[in-house]
PDB file of N, CA and C in Angstrom:
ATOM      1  N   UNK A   1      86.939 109.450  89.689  1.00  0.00           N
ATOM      2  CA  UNK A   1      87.583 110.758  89.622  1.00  0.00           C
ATOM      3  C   UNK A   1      87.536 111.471  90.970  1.00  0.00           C
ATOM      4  N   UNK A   2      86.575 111.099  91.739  1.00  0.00           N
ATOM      5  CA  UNK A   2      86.692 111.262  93.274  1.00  0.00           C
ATOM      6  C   UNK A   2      87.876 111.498  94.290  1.00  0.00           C
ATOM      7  N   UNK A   3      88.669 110.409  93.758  1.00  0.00           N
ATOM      8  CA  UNK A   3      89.937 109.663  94.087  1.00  0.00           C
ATOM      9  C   UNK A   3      90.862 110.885  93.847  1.00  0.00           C
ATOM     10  N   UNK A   4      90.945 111.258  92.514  1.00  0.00           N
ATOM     11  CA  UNK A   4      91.951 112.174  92.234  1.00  0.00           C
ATOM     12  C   UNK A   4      91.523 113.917  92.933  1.00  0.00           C
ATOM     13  N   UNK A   5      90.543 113.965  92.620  1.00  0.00           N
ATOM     14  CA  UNK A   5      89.838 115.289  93.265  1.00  0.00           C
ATOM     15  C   UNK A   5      90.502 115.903  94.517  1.00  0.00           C
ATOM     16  N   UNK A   6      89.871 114.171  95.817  1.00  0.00           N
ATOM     17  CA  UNK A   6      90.463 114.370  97.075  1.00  0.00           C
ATOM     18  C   UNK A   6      92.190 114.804  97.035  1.00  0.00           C
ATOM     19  N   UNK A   7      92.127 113.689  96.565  1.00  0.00           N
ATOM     20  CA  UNK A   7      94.133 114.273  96.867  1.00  0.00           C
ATOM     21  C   UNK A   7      94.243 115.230  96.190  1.00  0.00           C
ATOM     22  N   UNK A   8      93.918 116.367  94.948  1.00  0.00           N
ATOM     23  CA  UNK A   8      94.372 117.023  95.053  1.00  0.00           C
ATOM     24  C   UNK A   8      94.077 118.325  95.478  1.00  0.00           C
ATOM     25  N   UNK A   9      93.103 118.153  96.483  1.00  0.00           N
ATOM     26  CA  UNK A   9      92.767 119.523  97.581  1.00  0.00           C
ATOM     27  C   UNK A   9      93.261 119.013  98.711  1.00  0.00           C
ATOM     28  N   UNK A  10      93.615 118.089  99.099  1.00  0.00           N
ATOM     29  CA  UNK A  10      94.255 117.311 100.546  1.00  0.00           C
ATOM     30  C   UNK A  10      95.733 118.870 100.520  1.00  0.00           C
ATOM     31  N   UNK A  11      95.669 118.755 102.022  1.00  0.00           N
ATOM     32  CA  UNK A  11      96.926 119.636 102.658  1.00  0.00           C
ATOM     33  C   UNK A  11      98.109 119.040 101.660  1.00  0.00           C
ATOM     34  N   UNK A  12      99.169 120.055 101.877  1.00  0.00           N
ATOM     35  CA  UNK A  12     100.261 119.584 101.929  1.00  0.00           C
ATOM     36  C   UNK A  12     101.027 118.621 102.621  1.00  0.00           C
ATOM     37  N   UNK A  13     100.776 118.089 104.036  1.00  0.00           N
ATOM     38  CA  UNK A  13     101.166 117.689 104.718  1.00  0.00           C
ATOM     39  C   UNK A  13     100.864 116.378 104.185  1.00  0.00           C
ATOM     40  N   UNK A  14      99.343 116.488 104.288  1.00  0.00           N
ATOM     41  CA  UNK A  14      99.304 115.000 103.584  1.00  0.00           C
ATOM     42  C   UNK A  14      99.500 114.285 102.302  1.00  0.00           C
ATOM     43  N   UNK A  15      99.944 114.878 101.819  1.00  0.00           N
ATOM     44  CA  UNK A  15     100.497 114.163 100.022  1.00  0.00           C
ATOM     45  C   UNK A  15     102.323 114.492 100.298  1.00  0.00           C
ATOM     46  N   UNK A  16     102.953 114.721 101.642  1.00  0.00           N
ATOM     47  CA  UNK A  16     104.138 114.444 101.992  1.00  0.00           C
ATOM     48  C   UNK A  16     103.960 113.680 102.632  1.00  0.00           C
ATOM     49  N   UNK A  17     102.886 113.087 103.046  1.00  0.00           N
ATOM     50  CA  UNK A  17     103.579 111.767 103.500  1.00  0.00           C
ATOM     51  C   UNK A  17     103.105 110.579 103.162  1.00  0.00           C
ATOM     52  N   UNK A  18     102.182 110.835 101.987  1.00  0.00           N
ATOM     53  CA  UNK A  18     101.799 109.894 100.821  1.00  0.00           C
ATOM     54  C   UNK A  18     103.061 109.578  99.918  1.00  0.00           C
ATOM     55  N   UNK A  19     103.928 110.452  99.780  1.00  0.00           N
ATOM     56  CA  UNK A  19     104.526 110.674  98.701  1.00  0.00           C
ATOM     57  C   UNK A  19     106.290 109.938  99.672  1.00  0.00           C
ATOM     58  N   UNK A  20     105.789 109.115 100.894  1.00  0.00           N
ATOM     59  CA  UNK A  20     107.216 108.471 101.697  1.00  0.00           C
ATOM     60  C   UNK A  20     106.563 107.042 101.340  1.00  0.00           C
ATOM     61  N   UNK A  21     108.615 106.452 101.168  1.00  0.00           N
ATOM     62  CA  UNK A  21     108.745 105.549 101.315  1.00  0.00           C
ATOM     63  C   UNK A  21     106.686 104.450 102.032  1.00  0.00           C
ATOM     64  N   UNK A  22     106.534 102.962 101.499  1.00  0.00           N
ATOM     65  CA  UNK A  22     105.591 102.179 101.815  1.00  0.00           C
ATOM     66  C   UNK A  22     104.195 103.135 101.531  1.00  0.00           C
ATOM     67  N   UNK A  23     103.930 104.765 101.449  1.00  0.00           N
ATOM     68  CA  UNK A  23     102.490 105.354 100.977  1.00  0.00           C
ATOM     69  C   UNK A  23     102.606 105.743  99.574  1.00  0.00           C
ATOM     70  N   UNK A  24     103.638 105.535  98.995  1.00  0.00           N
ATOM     71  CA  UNK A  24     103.611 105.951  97.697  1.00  0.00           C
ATOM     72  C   UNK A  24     102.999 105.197  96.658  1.00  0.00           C
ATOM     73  N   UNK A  25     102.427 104.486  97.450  1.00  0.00           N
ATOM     74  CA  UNK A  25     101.395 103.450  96.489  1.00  0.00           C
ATOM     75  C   UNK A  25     100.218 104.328  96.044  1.00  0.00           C
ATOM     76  N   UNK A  26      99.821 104.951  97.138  1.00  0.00           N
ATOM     77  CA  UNK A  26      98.655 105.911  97.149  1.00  0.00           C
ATOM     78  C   UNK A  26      98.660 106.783  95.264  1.00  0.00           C
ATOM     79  N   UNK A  27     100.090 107.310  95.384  1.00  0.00           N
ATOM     80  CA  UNK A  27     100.500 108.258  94.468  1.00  0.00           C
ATOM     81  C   UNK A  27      99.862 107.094  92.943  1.00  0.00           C
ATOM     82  N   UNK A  28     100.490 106.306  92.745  1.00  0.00           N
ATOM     83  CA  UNK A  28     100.500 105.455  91.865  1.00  0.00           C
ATOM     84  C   UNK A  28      99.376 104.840  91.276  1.00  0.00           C
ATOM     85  N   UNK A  29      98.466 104.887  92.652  1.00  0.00           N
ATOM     86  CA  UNK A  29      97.056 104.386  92.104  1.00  0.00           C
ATOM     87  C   UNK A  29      96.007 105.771  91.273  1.00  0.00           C
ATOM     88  N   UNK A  30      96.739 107.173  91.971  1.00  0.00           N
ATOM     89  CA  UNK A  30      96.300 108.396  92.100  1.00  0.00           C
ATOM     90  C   UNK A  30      96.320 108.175  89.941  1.00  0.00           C
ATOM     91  N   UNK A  31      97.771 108.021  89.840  1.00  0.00           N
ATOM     92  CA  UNK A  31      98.479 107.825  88.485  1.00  0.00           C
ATOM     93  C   UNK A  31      97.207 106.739  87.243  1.00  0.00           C
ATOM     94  N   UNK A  32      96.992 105.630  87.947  1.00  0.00           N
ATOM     95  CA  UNK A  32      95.961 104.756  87.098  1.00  0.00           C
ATOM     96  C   UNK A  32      94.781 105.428  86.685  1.00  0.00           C
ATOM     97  N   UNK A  33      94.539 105.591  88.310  1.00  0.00           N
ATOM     98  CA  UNK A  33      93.039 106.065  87.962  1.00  0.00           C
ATOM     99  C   UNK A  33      93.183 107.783  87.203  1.00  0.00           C
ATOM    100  N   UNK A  34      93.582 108.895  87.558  1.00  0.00           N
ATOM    101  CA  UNK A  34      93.534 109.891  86.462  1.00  0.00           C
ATOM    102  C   UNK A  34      93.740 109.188  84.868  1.00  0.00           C
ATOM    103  N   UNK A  35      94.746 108.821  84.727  1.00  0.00           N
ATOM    104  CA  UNK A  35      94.753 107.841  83.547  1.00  0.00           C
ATOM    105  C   UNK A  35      93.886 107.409  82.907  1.00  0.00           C
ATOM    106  N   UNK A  36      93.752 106.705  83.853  1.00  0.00           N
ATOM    107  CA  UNK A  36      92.147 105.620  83.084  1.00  0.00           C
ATOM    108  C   UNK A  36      91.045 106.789  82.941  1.00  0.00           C
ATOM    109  N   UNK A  37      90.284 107.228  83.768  1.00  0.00           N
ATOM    110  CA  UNK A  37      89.598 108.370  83.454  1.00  0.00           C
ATOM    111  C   UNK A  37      89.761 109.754  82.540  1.00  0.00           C
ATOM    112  N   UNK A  38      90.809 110.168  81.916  1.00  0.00           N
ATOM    113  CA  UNK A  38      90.954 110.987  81.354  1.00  0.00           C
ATOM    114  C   UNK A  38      91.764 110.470  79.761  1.00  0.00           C
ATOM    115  N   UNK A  39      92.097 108.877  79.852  1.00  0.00           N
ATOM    116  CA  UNK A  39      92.419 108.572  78.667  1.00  0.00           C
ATOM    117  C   UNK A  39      93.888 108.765  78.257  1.00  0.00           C
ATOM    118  N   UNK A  40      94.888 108.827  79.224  1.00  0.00           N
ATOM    119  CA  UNK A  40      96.072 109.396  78.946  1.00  0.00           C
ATOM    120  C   UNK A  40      97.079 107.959  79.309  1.00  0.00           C
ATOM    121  N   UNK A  41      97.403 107.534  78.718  1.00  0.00           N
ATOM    122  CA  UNK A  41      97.917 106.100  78.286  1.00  0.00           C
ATOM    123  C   UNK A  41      99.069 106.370  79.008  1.00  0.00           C
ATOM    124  N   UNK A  42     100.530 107.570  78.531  1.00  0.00           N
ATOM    125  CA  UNK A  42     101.471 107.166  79.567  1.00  0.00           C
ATOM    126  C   UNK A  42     101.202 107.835  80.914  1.00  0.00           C
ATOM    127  N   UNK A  43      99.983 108.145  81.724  1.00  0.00           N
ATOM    128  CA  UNK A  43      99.856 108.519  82.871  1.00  0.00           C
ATOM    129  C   UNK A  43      98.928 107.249  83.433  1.00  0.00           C
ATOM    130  N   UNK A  44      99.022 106.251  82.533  1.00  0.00           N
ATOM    131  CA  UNK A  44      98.741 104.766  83.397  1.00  0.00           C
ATOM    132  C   UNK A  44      99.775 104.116  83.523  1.00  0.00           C
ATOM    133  N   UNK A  45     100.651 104.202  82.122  1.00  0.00           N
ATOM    134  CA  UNK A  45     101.607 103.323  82.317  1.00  0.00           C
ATOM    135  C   UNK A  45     102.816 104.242  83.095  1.00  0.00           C
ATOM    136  N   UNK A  46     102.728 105.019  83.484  1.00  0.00           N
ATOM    137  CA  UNK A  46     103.531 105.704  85.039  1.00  0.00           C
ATOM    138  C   UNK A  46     103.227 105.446  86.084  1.00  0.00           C
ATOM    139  N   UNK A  47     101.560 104.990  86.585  1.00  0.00           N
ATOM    140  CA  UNK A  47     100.630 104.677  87.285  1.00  0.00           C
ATOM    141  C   UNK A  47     101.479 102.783  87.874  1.00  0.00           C
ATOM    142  N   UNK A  48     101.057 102.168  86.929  1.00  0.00           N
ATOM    143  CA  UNK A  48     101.483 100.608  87.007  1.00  0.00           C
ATOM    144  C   UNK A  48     103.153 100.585  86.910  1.00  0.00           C
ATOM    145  N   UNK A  49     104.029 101.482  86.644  1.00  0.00           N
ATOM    146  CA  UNK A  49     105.491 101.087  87.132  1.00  0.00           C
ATOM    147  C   UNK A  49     105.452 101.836  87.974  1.00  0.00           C
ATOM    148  N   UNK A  50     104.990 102.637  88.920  1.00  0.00           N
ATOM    149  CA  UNK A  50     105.185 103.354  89.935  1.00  0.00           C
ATOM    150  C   UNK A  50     104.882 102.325  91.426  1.00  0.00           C
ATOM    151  N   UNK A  51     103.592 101.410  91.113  1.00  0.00           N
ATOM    152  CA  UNK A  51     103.437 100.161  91.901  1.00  0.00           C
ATOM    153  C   UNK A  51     104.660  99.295  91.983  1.00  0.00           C
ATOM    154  N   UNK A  52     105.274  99.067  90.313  1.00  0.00           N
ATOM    155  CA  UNK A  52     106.766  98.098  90.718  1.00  0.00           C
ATOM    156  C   UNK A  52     107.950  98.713  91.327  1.00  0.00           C
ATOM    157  N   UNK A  53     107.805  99.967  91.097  1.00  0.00           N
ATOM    158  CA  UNK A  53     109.509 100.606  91.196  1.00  0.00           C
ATOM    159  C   UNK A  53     109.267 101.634  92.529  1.00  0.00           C
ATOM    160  N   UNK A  54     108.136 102.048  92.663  1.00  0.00           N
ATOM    161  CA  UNK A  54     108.055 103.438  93.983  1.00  0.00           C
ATOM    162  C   UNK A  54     108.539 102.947  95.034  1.00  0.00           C
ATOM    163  N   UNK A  55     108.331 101.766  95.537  1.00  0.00           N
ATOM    164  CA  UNK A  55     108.860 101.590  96.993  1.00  0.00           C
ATOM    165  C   UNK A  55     110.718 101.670  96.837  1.00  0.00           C
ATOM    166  N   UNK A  56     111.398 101.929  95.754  1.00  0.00           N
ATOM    167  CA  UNK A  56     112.396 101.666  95.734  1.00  0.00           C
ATOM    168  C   UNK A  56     112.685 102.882  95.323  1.00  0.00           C
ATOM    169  N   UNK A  57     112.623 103.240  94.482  1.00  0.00           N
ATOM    170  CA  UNK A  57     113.368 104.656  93.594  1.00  0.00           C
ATOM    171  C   UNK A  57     112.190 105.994  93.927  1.00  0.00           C
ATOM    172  N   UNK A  58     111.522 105.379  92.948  1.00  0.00           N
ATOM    173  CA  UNK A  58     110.247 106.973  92.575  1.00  0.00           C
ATOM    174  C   UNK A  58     109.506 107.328  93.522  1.00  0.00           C
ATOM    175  N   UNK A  59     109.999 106.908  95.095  1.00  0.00           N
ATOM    176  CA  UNK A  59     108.831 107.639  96.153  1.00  0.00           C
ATOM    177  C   UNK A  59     109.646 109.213  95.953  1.00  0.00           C
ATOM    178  N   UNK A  60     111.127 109.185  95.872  1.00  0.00           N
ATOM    179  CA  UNK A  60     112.048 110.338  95.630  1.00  0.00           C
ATOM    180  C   UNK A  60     111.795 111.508  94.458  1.00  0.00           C
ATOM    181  N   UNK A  61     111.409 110.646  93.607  1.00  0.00           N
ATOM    182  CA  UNK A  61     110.866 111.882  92.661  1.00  0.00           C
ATOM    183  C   UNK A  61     109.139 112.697  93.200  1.00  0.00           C
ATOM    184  N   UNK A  62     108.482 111.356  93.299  1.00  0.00           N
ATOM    185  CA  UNK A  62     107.473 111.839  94.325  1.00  0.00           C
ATOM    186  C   UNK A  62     107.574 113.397  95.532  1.00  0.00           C
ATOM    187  N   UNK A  63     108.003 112.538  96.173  1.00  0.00           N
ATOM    188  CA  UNK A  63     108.713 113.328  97.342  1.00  0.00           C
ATOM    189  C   UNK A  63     108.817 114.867  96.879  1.00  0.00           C
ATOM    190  N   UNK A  64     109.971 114.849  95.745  1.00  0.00           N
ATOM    191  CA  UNK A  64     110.385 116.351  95.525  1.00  0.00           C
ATOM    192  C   UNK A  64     109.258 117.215  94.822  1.00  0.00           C
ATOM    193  N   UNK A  65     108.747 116.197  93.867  1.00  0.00           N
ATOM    194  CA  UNK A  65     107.648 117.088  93.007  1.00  0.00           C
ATOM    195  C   UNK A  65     106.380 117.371  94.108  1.00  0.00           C
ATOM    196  N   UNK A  66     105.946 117.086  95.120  1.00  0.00           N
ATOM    197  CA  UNK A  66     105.138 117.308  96.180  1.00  0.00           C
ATOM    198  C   UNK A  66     105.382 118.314  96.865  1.00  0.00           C
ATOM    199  N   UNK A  67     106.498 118.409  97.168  1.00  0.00           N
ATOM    200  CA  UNK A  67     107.386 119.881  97.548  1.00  0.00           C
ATOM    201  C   UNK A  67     107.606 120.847  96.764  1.00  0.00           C
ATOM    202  N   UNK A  68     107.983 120.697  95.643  1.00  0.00           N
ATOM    203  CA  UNK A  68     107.829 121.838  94.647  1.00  0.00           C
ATOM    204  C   UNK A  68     106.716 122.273  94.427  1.00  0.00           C
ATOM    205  N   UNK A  69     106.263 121.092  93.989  1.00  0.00           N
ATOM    206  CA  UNK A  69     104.473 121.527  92.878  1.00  0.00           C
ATOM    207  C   UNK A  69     103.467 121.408  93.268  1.00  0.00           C
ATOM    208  N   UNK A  70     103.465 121.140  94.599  1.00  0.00           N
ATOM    209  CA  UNK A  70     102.048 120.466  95.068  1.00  0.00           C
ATOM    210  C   UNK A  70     101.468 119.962  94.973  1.00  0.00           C
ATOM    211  N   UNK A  71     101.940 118.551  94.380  1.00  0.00           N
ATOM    212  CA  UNK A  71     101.574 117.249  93.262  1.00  0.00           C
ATOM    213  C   UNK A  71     102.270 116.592  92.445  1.00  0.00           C
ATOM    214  N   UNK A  72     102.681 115.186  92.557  1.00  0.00           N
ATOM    215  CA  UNK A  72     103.282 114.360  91.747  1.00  0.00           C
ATOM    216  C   UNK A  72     103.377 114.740  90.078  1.00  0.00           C
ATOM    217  N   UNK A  73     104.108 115.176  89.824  1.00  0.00           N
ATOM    218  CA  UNK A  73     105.062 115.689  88.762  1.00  0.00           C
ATOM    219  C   UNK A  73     105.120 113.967  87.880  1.00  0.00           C
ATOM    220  N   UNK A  74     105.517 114.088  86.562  1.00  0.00           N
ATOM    221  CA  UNK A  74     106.015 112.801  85.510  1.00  0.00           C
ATOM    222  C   UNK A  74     104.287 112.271  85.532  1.00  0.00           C
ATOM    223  N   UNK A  75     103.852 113.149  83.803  1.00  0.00           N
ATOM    224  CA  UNK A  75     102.740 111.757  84.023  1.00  0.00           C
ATOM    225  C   UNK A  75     101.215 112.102  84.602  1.00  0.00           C
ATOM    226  N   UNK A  76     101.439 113.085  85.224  1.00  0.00           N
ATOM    227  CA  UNK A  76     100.343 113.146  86.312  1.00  0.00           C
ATOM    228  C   UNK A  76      99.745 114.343  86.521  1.00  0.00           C
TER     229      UNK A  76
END
């Protein structure tokens, strides 16, 4: 739970550029592990398709919900 803690007191700056294209893995693992630790089944299984699909599509949803919300939005 460490894991999730850090990132979510980390700057803004840095969870924008977690949240680009090749770091959005970061986001995804962010996704498992809250998951797994808090017991929330589709915020793992957002977690493990975010590993298959983020480098392609969902760094974009990433992206925006980081800018809006100050944190990965769907799940999380």
């Amino acid at each position: 739970m460490g894991f999730v803690k850090w990132l979510d007191k980390s700057p803004l700056w840095v969870k924008i550029i977690f949240a680009l294209p090749g770091f959005d893995i970061i986001w995804a693992i962010y996704r498992i592990v809250k998951g797994a630790s808090t017991g929330k089944l589709p915020t793992l299984v957002a977690g493990i398709l975010w590993i298959l699909l983020g480098w392609a599509i969902l760094w974009v949803v990433d992206l925006v919900s980081v800018i809006l919300y100050k944190k990965p939005k769907l799940f999380a």
